[in-house]
PDB file of N, CA and C in Angstrom:
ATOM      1  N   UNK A   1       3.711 -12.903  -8.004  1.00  0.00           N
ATOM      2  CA  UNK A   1       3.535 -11.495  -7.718  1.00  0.00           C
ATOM      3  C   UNK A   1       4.830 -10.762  -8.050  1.00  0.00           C
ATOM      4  N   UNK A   2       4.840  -9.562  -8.621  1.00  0.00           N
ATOM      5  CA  UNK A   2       5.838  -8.983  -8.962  1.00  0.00           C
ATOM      6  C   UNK A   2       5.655  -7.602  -8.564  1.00  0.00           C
ATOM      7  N   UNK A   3       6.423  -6.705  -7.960  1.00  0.00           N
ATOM      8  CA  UNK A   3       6.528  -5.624  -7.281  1.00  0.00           C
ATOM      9  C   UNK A   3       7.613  -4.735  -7.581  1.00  0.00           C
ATOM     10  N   UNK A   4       7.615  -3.605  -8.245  1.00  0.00           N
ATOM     11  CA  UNK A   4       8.591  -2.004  -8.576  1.00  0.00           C
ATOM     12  C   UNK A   4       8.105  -1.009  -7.694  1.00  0.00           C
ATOM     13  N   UNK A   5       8.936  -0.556  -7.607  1.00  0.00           N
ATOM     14  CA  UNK A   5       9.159   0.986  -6.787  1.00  0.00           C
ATOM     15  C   UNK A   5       9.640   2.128  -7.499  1.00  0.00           C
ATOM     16  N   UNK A   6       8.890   2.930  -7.824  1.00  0.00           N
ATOM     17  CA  UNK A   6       9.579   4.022  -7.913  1.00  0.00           C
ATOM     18  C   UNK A   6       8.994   5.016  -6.802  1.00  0.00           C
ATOM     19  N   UNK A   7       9.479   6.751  -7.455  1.00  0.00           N
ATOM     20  CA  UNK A   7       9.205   7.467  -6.795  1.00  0.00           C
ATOM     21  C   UNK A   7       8.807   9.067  -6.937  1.00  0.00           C
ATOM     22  N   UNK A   8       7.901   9.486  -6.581  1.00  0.00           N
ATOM     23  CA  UNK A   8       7.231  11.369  -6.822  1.00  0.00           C
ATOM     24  C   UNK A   8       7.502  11.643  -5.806  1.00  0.00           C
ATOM     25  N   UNK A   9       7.894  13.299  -6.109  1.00  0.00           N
ATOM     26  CA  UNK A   9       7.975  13.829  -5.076  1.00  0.00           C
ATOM     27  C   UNK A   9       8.042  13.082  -3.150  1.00  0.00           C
ATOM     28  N   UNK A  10       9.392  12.546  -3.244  1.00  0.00           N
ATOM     29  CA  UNK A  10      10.024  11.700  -2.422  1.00  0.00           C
ATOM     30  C   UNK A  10       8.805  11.014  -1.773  1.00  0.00           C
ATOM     31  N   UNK A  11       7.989  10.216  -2.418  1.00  0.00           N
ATOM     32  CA  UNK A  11       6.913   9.299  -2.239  1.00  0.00           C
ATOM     33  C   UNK A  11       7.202   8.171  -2.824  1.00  0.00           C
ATOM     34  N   UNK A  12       7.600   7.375  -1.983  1.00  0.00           N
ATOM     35  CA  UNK A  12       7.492   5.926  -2.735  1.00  0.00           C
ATOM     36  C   UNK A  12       6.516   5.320  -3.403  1.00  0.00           C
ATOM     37  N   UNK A  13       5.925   4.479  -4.263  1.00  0.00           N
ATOM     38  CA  UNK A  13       4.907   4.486  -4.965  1.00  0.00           C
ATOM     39  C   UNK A  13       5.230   2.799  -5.193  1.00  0.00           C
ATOM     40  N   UNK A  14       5.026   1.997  -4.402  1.00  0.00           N
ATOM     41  CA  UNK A  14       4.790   0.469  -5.053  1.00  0.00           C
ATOM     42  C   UNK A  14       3.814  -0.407  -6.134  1.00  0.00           C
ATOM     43  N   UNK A  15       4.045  -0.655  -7.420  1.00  0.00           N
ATOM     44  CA  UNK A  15       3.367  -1.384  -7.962  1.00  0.00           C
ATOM     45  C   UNK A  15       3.339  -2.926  -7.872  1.00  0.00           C
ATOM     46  N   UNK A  16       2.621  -3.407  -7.550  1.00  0.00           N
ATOM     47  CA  UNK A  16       2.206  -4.910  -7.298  1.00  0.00           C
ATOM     48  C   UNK A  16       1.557  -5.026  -8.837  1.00  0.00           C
ATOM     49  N   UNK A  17       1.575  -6.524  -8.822  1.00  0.00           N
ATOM     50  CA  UNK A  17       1.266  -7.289 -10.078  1.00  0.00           C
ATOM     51  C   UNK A  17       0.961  -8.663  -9.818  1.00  0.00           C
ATOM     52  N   UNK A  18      -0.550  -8.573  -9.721  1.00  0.00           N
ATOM     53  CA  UNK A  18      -0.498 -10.416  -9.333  1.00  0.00           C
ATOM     54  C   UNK A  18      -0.999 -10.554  -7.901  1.00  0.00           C
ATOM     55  N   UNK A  19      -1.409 -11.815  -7.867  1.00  0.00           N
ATOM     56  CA  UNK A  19      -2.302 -12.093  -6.050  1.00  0.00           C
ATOM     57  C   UNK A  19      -1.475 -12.040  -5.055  1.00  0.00           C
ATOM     58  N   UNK A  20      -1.538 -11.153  -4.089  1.00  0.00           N
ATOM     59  CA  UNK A  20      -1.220 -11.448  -2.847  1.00  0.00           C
ATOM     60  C   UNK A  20      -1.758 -12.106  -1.825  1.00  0.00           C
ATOM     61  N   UNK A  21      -1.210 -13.336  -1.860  1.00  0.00           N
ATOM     62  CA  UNK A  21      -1.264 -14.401  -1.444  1.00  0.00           C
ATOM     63  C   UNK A  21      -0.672 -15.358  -0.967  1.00  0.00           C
ATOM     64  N   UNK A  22      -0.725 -16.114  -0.034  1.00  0.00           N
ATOM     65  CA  UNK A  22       0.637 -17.423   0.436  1.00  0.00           C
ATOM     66  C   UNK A  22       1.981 -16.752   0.391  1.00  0.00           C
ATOM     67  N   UNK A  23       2.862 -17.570   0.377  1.00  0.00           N
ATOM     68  CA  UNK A  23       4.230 -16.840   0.172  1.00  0.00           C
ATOM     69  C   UNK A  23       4.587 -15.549  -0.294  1.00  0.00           C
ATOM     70  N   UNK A  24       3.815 -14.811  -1.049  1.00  0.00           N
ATOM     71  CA  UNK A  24       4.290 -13.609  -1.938  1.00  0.00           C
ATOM     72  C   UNK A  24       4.261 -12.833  -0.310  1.00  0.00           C
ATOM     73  N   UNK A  25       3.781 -12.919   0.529  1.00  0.00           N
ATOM     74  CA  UNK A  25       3.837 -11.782   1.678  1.00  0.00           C
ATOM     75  C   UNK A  25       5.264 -11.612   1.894  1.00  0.00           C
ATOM     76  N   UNK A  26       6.583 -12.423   1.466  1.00  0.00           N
ATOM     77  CA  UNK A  26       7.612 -12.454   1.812  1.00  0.00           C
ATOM     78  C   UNK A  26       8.352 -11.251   1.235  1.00  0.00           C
ATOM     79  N   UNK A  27       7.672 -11.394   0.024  1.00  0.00           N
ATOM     80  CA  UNK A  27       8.141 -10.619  -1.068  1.00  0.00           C
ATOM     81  C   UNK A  27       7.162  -8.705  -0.818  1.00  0.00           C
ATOM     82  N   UNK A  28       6.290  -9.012  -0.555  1.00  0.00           N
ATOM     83  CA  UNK A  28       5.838  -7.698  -0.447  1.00  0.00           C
ATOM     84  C   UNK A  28       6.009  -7.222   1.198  1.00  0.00           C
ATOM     85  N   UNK A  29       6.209  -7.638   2.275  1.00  0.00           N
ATOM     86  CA  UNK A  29       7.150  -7.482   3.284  1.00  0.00           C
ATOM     87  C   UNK A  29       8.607  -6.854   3.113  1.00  0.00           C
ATOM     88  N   UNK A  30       9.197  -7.505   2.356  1.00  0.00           N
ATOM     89  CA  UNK A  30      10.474  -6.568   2.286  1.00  0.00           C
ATOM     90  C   UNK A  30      10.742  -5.975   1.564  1.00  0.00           C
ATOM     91  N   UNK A  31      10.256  -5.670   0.418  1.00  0.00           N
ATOM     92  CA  UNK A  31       9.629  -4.244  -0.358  1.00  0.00           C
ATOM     93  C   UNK A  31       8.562  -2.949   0.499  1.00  0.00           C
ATOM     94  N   UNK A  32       8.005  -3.265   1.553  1.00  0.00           N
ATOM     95  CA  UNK A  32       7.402  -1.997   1.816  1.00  0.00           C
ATOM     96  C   UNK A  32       8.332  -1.863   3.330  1.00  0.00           C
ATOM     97  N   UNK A  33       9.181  -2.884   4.085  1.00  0.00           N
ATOM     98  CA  UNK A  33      10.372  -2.502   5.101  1.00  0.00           C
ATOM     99  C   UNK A  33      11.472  -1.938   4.081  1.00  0.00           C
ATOM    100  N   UNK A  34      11.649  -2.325   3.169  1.00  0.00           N
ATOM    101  CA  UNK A  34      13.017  -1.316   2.636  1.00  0.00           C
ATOM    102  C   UNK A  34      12.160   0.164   2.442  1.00  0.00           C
ATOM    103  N   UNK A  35      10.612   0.592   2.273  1.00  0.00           N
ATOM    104  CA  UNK A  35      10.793   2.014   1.936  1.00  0.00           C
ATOM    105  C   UNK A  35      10.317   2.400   3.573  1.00  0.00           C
ATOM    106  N   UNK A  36       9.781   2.018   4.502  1.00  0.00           N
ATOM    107  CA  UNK A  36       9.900   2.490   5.848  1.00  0.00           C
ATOM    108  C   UNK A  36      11.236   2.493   6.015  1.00  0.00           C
ATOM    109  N   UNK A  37      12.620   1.987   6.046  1.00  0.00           N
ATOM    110  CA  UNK A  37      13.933   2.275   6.350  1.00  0.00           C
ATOM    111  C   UNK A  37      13.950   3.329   5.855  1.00  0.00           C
ATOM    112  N   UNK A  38      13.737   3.509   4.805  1.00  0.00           N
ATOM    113  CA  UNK A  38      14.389   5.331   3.881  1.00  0.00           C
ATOM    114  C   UNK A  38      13.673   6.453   4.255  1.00  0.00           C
ATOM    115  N   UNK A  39      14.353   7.337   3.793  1.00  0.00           N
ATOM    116  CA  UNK A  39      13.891   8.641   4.190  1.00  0.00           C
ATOM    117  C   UNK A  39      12.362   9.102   3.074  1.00  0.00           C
ATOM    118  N   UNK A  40      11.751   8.839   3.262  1.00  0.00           N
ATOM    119  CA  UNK A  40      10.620   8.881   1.844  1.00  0.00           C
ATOM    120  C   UNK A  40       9.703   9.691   3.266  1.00  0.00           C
ATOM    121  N   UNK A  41       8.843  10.472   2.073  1.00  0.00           N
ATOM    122  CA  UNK A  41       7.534  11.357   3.136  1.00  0.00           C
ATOM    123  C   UNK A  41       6.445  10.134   2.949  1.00  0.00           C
ATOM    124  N   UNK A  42       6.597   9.519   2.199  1.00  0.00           N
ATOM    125  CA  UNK A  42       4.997   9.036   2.471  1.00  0.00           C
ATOM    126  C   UNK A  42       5.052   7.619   1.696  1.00  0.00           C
ATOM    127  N   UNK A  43       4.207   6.669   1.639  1.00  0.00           N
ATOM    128  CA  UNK A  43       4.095   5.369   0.792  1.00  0.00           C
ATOM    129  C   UNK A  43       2.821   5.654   0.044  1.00  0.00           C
ATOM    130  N   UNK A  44       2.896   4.704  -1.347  1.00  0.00           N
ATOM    131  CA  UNK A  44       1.709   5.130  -1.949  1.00  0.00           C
ATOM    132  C   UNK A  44       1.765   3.480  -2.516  1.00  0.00           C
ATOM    133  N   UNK A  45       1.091   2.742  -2.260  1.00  0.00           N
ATOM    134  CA  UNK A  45       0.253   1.039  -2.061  1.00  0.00           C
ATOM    135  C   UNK A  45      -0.413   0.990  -3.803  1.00  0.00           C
ATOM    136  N   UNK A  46       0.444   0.524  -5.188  1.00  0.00           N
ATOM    137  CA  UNK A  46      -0.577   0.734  -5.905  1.00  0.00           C
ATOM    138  C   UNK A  46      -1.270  -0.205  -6.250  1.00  0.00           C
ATOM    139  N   UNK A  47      -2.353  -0.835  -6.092  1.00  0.00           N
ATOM    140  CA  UNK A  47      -3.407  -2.263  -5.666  1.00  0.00           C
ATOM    141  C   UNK A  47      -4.072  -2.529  -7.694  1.00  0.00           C
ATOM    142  N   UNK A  48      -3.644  -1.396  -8.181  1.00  0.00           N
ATOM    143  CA  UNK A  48      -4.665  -1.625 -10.090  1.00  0.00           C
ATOM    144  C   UNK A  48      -4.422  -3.206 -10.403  1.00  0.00           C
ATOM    145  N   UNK A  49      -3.252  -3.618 -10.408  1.00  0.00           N
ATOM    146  CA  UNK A  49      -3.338  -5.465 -10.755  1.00  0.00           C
ATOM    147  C   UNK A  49      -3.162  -6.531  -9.981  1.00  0.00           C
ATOM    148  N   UNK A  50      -3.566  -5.739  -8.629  1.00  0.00           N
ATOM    149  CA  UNK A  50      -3.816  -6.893  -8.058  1.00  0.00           C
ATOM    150  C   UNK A  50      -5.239  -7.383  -7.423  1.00  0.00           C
ATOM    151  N   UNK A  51      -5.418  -8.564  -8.614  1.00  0.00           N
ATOM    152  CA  UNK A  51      -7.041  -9.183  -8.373  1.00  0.00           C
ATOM    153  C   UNK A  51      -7.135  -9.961  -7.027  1.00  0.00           C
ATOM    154  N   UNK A  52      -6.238 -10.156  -6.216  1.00  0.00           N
ATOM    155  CA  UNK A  52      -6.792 -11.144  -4.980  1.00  0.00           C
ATOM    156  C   UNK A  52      -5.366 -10.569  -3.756  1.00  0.00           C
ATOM    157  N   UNK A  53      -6.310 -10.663  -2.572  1.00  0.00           N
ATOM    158  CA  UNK A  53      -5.293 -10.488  -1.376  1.00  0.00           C
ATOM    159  C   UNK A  53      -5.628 -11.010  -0.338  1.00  0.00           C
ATOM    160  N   UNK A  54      -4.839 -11.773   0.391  1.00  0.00           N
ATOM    161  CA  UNK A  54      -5.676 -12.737   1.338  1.00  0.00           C
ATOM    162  C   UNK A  54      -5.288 -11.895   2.564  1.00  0.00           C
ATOM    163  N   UNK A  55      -5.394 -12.506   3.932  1.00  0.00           N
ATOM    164  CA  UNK A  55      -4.914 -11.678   5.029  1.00  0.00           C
ATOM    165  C   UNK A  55      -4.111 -11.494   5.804  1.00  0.00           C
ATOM    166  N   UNK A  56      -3.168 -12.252   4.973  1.00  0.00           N
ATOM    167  CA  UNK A  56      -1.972 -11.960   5.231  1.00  0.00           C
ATOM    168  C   UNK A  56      -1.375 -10.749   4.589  1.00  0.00           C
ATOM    169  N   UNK A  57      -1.615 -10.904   3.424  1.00  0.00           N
ATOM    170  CA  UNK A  57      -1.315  -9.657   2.734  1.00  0.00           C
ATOM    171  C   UNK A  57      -1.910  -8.299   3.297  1.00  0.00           C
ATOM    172  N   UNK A  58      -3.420  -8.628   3.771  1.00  0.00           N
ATOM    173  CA  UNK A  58      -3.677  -7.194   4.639  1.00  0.00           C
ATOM    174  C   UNK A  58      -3.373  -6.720   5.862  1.00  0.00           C
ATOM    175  N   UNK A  59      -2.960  -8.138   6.401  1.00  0.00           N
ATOM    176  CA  UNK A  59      -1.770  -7.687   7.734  1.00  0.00           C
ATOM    177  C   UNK A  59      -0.622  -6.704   7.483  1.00  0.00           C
ATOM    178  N   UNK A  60       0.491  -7.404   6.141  1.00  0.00           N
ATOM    179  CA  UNK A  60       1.067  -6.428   5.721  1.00  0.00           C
ATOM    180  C   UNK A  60       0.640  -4.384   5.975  1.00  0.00           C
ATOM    181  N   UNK A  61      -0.341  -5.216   4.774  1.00  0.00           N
ATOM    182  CA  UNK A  61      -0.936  -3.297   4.817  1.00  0.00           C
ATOM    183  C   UNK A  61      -1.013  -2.394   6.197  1.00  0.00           C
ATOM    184  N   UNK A  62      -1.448  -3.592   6.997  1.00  0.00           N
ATOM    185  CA  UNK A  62      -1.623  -3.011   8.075  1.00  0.00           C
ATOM    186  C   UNK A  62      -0.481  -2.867   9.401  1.00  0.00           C
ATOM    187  N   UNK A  63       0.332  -3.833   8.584  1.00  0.00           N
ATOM    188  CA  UNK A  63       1.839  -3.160   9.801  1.00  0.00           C
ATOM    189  C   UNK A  63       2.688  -2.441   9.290  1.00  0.00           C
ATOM    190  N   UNK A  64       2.492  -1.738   7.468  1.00  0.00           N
ATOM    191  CA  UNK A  64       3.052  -0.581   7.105  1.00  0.00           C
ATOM    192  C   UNK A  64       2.189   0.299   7.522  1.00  0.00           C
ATOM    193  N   UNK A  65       1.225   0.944   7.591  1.00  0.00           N
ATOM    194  CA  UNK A  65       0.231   1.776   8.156  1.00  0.00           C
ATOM    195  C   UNK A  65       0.739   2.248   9.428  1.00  0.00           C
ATOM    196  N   UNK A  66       0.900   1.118  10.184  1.00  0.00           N
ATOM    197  CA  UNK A  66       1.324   1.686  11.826  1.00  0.00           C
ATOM    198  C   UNK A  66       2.945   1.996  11.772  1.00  0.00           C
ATOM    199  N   UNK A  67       3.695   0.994  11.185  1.00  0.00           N
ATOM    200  CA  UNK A  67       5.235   1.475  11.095  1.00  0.00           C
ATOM    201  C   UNK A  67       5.493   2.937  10.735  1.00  0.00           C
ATOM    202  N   UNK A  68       4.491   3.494   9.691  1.00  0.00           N
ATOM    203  CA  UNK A  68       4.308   4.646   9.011  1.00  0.00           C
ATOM    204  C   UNK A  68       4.517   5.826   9.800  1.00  0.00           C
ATOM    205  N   UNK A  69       3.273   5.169  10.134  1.00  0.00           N
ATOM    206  CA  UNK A  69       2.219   6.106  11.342  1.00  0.00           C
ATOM    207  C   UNK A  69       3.333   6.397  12.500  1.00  0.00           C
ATOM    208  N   UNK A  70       3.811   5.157  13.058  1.00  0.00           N
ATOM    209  CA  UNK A  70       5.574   6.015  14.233  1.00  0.00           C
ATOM    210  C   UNK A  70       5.718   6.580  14.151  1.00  0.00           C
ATOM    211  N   UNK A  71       6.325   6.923  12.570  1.00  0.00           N
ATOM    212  CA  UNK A  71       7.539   7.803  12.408  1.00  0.00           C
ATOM    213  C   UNK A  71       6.464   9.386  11.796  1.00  0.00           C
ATOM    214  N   UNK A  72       5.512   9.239  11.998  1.00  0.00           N
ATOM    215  CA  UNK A  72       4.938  10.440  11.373  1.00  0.00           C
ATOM    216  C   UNK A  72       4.731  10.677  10.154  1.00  0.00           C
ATOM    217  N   UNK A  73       4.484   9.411   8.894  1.00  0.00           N
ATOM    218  CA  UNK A  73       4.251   9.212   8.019  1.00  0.00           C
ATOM    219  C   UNK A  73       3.178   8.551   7.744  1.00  0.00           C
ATOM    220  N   UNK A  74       2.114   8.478   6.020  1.00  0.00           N
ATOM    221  CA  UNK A  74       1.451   7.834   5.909  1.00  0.00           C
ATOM    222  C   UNK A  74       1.488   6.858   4.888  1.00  0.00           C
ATOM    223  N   UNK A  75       0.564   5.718   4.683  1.00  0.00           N
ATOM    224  CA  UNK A  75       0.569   5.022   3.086  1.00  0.00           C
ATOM    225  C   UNK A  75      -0.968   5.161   3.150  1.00  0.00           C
ATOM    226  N   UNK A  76      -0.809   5.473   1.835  1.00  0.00           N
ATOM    227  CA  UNK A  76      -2.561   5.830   1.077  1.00  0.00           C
ATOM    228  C   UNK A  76      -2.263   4.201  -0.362  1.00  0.00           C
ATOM    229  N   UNK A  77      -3.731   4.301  -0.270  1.00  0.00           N
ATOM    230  CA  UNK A  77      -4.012   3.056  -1.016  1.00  0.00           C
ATOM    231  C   UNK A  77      -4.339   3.764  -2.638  1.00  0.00           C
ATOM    232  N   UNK A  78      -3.804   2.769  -3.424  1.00  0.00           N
ATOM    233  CA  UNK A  78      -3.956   3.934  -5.267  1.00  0.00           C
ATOM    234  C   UNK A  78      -5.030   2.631  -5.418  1.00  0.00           C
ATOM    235  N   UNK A  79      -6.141   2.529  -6.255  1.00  0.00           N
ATOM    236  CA  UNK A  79      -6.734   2.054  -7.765  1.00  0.00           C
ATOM    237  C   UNK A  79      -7.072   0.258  -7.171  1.00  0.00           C
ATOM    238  N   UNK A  80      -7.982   0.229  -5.545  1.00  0.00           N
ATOM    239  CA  UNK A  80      -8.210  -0.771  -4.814  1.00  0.00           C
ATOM    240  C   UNK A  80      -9.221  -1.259  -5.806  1.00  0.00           C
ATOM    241  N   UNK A  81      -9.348  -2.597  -6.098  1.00  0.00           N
ATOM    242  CA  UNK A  81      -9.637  -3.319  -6.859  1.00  0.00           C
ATOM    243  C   UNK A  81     -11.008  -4.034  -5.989  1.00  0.00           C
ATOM    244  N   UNK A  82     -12.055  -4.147  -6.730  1.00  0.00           N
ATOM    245  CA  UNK A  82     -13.334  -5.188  -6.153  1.00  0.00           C
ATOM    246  C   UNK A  82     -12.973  -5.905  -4.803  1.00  0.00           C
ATOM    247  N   UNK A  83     -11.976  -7.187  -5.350  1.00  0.00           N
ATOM    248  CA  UNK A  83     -11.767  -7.721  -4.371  1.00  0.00           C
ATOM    249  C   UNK A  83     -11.104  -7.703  -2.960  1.00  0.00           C
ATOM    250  N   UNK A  84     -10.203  -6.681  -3.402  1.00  0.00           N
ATOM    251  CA  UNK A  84      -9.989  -5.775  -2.469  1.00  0.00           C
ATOM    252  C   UNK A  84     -10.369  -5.072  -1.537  1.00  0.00           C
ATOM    253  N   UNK A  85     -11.479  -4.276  -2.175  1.00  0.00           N
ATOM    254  CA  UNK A  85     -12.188  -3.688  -1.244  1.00  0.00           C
ATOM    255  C   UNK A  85     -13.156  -3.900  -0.843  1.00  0.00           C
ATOM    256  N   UNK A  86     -13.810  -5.284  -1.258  1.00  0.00           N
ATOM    257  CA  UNK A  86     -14.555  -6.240  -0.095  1.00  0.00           C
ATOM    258  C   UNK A  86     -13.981  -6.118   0.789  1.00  0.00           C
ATOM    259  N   UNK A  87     -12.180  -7.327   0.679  1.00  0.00           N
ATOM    260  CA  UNK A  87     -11.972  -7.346   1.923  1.00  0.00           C
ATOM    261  C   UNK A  87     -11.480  -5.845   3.449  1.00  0.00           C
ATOM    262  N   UNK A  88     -11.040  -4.605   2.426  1.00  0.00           N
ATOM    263  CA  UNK A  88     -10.921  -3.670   3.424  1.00  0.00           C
ATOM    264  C   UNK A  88     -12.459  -3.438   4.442  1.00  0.00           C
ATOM    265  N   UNK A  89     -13.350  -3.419   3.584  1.00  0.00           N
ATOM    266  CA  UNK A  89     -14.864  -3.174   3.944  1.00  0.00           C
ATOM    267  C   UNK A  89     -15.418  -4.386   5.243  1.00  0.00           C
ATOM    268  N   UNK A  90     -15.174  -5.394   4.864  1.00  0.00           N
ATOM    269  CA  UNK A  90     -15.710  -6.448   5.942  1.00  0.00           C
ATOM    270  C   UNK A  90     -14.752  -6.086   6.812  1.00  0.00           C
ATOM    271  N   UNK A  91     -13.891  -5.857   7.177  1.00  0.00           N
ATOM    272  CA  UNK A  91     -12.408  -5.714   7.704  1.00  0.00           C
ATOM    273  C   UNK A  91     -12.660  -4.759   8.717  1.00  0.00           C
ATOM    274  N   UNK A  92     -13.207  -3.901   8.065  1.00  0.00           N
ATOM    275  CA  UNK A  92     -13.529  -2.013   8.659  1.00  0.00           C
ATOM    276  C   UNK A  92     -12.108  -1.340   8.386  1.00  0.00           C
ATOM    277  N   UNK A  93     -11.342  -2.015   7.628  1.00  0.00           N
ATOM    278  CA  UNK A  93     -10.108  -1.254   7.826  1.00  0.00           C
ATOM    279  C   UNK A  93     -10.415   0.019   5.928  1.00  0.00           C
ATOM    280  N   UNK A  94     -11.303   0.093   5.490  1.00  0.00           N
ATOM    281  CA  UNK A  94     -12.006   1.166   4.400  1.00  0.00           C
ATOM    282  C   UNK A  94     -11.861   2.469   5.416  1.00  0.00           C
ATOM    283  N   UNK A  95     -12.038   1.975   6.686  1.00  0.00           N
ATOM    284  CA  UNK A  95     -12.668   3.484   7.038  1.00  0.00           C
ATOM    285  C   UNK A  95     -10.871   4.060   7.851  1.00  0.00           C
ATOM    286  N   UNK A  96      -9.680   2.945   7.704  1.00  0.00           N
ATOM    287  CA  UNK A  96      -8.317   3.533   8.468  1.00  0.00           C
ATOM    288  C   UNK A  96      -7.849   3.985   7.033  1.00  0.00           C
ATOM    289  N   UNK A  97      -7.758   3.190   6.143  1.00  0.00           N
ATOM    290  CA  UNK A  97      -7.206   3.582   4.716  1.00  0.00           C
ATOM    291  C   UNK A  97      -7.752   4.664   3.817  1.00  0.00           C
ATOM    292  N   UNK A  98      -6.348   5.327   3.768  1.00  0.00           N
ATOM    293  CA  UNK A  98      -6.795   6.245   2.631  1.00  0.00           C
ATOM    294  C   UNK A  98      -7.094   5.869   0.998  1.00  0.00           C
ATOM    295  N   UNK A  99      -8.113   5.889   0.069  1.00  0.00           N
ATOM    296  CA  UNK A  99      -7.766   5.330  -0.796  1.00  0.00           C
ATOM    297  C   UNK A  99      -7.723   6.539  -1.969  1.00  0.00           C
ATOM    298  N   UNK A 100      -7.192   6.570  -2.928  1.00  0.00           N
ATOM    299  CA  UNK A 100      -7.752   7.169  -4.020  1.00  0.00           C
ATOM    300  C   UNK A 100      -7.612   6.178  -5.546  1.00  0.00           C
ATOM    301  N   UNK A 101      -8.391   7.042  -6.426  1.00  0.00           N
ATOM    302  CA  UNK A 101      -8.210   6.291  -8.093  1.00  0.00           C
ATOM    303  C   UNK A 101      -7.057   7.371  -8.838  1.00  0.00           C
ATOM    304  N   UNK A 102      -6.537   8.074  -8.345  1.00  0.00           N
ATOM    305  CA  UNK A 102      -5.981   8.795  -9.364  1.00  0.00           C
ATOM    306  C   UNK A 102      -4.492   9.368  -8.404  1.00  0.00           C
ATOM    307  N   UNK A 103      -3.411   8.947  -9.001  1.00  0.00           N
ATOM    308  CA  UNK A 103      -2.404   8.958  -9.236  1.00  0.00           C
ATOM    309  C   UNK A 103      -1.529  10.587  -8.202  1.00  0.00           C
ATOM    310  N   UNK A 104      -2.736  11.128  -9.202  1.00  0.00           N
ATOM    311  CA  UNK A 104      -1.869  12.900  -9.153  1.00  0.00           C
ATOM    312  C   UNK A 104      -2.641  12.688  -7.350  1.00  0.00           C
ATOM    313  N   UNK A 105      -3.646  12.721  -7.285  1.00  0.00           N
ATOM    314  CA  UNK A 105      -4.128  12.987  -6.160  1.00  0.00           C
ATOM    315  C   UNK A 105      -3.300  12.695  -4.995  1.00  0.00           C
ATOM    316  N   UNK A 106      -3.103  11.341  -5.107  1.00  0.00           N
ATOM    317  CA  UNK A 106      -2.675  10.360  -4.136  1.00  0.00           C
ATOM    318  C   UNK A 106      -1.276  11.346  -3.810  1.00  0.00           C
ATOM    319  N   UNK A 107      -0.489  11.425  -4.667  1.00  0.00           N
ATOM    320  CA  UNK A 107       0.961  12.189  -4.497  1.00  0.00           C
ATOM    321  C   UNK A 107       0.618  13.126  -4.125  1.00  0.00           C
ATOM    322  N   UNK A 108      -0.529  14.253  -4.322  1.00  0.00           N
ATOM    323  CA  UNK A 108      -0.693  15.301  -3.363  1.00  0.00           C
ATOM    324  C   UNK A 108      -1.265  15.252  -2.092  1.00  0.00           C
ATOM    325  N   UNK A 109      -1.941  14.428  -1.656  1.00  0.00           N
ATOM    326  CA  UNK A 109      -2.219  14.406  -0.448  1.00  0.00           C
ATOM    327  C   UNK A 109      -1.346  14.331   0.688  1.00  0.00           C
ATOM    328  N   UNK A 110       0.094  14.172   0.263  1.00  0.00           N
ATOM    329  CA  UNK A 110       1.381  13.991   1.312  1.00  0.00           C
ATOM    330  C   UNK A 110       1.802  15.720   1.354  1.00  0.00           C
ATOM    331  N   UNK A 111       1.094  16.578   0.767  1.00  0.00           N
ATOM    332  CA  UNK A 111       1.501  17.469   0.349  1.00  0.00           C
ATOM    333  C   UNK A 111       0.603  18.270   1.593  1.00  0.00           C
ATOM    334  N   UNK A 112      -0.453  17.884   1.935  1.00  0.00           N
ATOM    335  CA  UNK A 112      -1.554  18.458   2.933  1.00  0.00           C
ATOM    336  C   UNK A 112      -1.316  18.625   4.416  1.00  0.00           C
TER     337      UNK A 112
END
């Protein structure tokens, strides 16, 4: 799994690459705690290449969500993939996550 950060309009924007899965939680753990440390308005989760996530990885998702959520911030989900959003759907966590397919959107919704 391989993971970049950049950033819009002081929105962090993570790209993942690859299954999240087994060990990689290590790696995508302290990539989404370094952008809860910073001053960023919002996280933006981008899921387009990643074909598999087990639940650990959606634990993740889900203890940036609430870390977020503390401080009065959100993370919206970009370009959730099939398998993916099985698992948000069985989960019920479809209906806590924000998701969108498009990019511009996602960066404006921190804007609302």
């Amino acid at each position: 799994m391989e993971i970049s950060t950049r950033y819009r309009d002081n929105v962090a924007i993570l790209d993942i690459r690859g299954e999240v899965i087994g060990d990689a939680r290590f790696d995508l753990n302290k990539a989404i705690q370094e952008q809860i440390d910073s001053d960023i308005s919002g996280l933006i989760i981008n899921l387009d290449e990643v074909p598999m996530m087990d639940s650990v990885g959606l634990g993740m998702l889900v203890a940036a969500y609430t870390s977020l959520a503390k401080k009065e911030k959100k993370v919206v989900l970009l370009n959730v993939g099939r398998s993916v959003k099985y698992l948000l759907v069985v989960t019920k966590l479809d209906q806590i996550f924000e998701k969108y397919d498009d990019e511009d959107e996602a960066v404006e919704s921190f804007k609302k």
